[in-house]
Protein backbone atom coordinates (compact mmCIF):
# COMPACT_ATOMS: atom_id res chain seq x y z
CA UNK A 1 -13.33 63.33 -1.22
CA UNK A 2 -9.69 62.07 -0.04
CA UNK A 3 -7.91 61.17 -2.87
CA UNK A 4 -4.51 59.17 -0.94
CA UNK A 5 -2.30 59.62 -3.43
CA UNK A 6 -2.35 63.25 -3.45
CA UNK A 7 -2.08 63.39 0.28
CA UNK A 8 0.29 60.61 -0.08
CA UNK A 9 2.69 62.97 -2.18
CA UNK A 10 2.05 65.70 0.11
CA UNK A 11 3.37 64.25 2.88
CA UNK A 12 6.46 63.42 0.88
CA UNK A 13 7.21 66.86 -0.48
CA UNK A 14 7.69 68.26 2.85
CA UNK A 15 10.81 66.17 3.51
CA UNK A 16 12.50 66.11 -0.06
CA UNK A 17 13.56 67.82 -2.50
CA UNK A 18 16.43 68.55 -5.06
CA UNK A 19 19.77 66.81 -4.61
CA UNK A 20 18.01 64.48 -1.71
CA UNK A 21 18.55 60.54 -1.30
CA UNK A 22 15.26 58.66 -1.78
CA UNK A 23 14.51 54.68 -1.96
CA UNK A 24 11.52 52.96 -3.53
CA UNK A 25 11.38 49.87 -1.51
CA UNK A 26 8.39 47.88 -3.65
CA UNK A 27 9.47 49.83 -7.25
CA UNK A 28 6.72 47.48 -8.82
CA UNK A 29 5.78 49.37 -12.49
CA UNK A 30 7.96 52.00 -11.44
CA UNK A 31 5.14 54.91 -11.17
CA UNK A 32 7.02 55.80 -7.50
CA UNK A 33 10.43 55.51 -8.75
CA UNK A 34 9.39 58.35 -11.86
CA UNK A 35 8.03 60.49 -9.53
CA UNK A 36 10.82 60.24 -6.60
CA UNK A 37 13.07 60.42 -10.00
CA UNK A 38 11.84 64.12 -10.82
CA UNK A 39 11.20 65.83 -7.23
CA UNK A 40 15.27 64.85 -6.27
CA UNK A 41 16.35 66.00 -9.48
CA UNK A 42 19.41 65.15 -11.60
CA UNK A 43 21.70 66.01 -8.34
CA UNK A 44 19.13 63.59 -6.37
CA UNK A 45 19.68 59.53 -5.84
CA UNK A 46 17.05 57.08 -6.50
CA UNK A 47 17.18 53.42 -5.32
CA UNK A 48 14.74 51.43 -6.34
CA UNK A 49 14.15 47.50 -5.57
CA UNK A 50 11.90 44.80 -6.20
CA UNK A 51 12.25 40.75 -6.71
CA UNK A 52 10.75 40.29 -10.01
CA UNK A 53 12.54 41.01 -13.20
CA UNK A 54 9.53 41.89 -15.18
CA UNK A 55 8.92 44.96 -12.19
CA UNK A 56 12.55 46.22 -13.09
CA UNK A 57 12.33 46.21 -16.35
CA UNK A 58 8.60 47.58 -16.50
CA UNK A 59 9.90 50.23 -14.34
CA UNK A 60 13.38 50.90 -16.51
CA UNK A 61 11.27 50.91 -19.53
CA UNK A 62 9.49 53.86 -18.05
CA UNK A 63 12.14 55.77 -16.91
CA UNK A 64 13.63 55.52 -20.39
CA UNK A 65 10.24 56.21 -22.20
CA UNK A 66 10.26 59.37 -19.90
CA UNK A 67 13.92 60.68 -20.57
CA UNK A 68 14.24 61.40 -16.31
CA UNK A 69 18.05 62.09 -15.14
CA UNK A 70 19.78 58.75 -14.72
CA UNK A 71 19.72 59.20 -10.83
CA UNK A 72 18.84 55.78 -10.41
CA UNK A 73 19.40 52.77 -9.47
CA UNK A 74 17.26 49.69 -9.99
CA UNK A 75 17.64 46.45 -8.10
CA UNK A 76 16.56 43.23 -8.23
CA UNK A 77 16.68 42.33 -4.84
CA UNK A 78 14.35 42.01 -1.87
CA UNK A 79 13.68 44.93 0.13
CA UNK A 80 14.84 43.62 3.29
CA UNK A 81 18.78 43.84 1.75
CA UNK A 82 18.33 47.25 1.57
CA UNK A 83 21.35 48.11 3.44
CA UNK A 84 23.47 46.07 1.05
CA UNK A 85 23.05 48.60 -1.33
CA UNK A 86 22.11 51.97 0.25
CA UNK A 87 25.51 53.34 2.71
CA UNK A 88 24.12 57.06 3.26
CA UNK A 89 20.89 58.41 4.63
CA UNK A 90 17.67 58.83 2.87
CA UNK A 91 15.82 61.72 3.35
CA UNK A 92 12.34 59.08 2.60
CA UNK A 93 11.45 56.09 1.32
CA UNK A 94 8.33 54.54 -0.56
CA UNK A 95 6.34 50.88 0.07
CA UNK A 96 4.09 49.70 -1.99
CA UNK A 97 3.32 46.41 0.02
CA UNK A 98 1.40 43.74 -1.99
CA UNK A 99 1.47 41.98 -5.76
CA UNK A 100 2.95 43.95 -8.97
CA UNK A 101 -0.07 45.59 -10.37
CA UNK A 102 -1.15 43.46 -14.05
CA UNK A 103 0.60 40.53 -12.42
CA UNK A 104 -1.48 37.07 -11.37
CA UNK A 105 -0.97 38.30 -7.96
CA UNK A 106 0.85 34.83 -7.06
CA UNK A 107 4.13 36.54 -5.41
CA UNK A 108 3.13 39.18 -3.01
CA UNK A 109 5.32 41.25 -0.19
CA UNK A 110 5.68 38.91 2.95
CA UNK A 111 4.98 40.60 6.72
CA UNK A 112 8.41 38.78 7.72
CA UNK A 113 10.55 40.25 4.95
CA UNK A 114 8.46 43.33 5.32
CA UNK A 115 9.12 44.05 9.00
CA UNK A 116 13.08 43.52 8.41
CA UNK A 117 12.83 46.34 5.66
CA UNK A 118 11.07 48.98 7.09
CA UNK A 119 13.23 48.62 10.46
CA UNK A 120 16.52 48.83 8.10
CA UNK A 121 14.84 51.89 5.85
CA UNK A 122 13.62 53.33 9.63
CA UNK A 123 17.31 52.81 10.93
CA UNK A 124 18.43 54.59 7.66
CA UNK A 125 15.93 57.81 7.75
CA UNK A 126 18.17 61.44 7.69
CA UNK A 127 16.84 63.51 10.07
CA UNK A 128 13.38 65.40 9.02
CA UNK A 129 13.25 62.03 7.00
CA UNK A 130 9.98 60.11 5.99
CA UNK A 131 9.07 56.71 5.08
CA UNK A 132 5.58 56.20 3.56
CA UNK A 133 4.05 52.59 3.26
CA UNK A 134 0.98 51.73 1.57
CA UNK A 135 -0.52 48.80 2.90
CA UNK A 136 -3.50 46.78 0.49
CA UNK A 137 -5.81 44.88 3.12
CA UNK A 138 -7.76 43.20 0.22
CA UNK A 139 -5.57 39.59 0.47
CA UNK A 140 -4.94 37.77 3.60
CA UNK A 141 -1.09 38.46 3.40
CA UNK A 142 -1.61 42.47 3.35
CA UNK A 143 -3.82 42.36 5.99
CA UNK A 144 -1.34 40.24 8.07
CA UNK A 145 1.45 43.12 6.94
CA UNK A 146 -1.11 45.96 7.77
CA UNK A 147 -1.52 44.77 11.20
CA UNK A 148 1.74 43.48 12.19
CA UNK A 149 2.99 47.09 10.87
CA UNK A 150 0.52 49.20 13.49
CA UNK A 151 2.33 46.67 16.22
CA UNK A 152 5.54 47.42 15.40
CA UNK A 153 5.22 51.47 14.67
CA UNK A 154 3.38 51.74 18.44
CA UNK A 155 6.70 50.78 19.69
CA UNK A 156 8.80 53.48 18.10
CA UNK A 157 9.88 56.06 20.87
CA UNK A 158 7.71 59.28 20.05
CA UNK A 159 10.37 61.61 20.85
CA UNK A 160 12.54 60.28 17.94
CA UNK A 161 9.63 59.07 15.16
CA UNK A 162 5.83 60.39 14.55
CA UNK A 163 4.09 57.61 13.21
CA UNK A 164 0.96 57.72 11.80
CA UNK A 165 -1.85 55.98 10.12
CA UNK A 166 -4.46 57.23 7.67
CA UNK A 167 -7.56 55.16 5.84
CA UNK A 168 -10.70 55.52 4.98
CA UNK A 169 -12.51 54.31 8.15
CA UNK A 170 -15.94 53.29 6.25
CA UNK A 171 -14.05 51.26 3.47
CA UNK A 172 -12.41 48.32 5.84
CA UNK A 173 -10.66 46.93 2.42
CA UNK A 174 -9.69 50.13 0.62
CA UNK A 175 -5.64 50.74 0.73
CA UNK A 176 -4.47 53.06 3.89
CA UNK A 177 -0.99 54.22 4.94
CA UNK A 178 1.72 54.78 7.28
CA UNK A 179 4.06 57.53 7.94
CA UNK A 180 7.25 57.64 9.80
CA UNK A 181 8.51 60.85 10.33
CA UNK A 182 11.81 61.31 11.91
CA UNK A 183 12.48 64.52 14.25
């Protein structure tokens, strides 16, 4: 069977590797930041954001608990400021759209602040760059994100960007995902 997260990763590993520039865009528990963490390496840049204070300190409490380089950089800040914070080229970048996993699922990623950080993290791919998003279709909000998102990637020239979408077409509410791939 598909696992996603494994072909997830896969995707990822051919674009990055030691000493690259990577962002988590949705940091939440910080499980993305770890692993971007330890494939760039303690010559590699992590930026990690999210808008909750108990996601950045979930996520630095993990990072600490599992002694990775201190090639990060955790922000509490919305993804859509991105470029406030990031002034050189990522080689990819990680979204975890939807609510901080063990939260009461309240605050959630919005389509609108959505759409204005994946065309800034888009806008700041290196070339042979990736950005991954994982969209959750199970509340009304992520559905609104998954679809406004296939929209918006149609209209990306396909000589500059491949992007792509893969899910699980018999399980209409399982969580699918989007590459960009930059040429």
């Amino acid at each position: 069977m598909t696992d996603l997260l494994e072909l997830q990763k896969s995707f990822l590993l051919r674009h990055i590797g030691e000493g690259d520039t990577v962002a988590d865009f949705t940091m939440g528990n910080g499980h993305d930041t770890l692993w971007l963490s330890n494939t760039v390496g303690k010559n590699g840049r992590v930026y990690a954001f999210d808008i909750q204070p108990q996601a950045l300190e979930s996520t630095r409490e993990l990072l600490e608990r599992e002694a990775v380089s201190r090639n990060y950089t955790l922000i509490l800040d919305s993804h859509s400021e991105c470029d406030k914070y990031i002034d050189t080229p990522i080689k990819a970048g990680v979204f975890n759209l939807g609510y901080l996993p063990g939260s009461d699922k309240k605050i959630t990623t919005l389509h609108q602040t959505t759409r204005v950080a994946v065309e800034k993290a888009i806008n700041m791919l290196a070339p042979d760059g990736i950005l991954l998003i994982a969209v959750y279709p199970g509340h009304d909000e992520g559905t609104v994100e998954g679809n406004m998102l296939a929209e918006m990637l149609a209209e990306y020239n396909r000589r500059k960007y491949c992007c792509a979408c893969f899910r699980i077409l018999n399980s209409p509410i399982s969580p699918f995902f989007y590459t960009i791939e930059s040429k």
